[in-house]
N, C-alpha and C. Protein backbone atom coordinates (compact mmCIF):
# COMPACT_ATOMS: atom_id res chain seq x y z
N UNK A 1 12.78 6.39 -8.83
CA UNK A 1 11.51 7.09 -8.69
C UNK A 1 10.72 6.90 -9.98
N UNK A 2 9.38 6.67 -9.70
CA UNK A 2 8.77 6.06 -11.28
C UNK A 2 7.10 7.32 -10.89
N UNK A 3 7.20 8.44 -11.91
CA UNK A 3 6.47 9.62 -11.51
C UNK A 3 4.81 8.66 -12.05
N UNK A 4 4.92 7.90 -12.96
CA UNK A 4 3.73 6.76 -13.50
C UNK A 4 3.16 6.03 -12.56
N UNK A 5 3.65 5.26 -11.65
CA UNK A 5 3.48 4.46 -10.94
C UNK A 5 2.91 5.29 -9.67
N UNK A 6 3.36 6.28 -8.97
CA UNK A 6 3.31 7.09 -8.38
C UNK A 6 1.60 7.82 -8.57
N UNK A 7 1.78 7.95 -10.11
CA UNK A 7 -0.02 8.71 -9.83
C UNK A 7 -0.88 7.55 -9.79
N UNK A 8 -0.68 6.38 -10.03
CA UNK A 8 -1.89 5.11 -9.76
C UNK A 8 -2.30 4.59 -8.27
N UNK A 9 -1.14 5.08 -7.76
CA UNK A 9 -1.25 4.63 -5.53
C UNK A 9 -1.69 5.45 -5.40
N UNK A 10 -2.79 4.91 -4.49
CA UNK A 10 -3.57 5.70 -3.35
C UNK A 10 -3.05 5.54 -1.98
N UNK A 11 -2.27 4.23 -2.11
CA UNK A 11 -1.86 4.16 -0.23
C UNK A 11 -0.44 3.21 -0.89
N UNK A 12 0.37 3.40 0.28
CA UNK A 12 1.96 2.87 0.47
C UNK A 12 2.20 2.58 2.00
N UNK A 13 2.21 1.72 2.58
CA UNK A 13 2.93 1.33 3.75
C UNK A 13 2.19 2.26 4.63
N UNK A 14 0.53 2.09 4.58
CA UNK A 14 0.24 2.73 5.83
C UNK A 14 -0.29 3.73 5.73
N UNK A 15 0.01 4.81 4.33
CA UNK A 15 0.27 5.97 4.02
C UNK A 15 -1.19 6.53 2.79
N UNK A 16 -1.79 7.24 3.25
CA UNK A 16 -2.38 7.45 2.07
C UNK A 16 -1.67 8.87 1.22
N UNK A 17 -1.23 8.56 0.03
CA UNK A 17 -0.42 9.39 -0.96
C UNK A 17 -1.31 9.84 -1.89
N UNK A 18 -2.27 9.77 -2.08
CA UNK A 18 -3.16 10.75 -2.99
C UNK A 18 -4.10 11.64 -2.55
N UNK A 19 -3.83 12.74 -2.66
CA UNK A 19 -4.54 14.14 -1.81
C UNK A 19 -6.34 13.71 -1.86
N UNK A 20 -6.57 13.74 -3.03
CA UNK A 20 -8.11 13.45 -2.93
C UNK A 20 -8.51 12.58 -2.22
N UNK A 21 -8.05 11.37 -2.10
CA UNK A 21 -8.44 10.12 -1.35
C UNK A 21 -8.54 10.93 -0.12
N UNK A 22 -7.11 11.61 0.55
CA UNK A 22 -6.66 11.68 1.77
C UNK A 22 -8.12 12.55 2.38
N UNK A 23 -8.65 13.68 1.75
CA UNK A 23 -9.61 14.63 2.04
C UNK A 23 -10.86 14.30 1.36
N UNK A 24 -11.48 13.36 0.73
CA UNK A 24 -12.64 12.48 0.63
C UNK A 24 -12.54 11.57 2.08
N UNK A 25 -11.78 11.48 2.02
CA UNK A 25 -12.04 10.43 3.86
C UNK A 25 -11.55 11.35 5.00
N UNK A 26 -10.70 12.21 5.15
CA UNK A 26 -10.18 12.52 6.13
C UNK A 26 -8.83 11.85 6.95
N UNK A 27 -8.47 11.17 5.96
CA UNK A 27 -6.71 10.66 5.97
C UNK A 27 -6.20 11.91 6.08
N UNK A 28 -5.06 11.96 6.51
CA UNK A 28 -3.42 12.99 6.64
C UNK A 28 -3.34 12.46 5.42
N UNK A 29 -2.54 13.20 4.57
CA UNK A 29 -2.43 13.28 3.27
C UNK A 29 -0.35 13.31 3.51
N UNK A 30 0.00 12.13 2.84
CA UNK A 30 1.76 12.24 2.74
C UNK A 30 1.89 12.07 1.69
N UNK A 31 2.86 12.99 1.09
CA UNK A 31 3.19 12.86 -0.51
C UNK A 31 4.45 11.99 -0.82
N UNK A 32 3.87 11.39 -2.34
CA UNK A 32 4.73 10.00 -2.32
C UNK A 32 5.97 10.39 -2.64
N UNK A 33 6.61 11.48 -2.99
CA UNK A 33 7.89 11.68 -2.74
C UNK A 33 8.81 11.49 -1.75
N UNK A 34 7.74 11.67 -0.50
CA UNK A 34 8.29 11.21 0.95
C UNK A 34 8.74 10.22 0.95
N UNK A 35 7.72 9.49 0.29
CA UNK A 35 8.12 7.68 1.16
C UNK A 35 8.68 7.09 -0.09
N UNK A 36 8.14 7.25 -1.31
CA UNK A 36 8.58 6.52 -2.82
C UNK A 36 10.06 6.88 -2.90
């Protein structure tokens, strides 16, 4: 798990992982702990 790398993604496999992104657009918001 790399907590650095983690705050620079906005999306992973589909996934958007950064809350702001997710609710500036209206993405479902999954946290990258889930999937990282």
């Amino acid at each position: 798990e790399d907590h650095a790398l983690a705050l620079g993604i906005n999306t992973h496999a589909g996934n958007v992982i950064c809350k702001g992104v997710s609710e500036a657009f209206g993405y479902e918001f999954v946290p990258p702990e889930q999937i990282l």
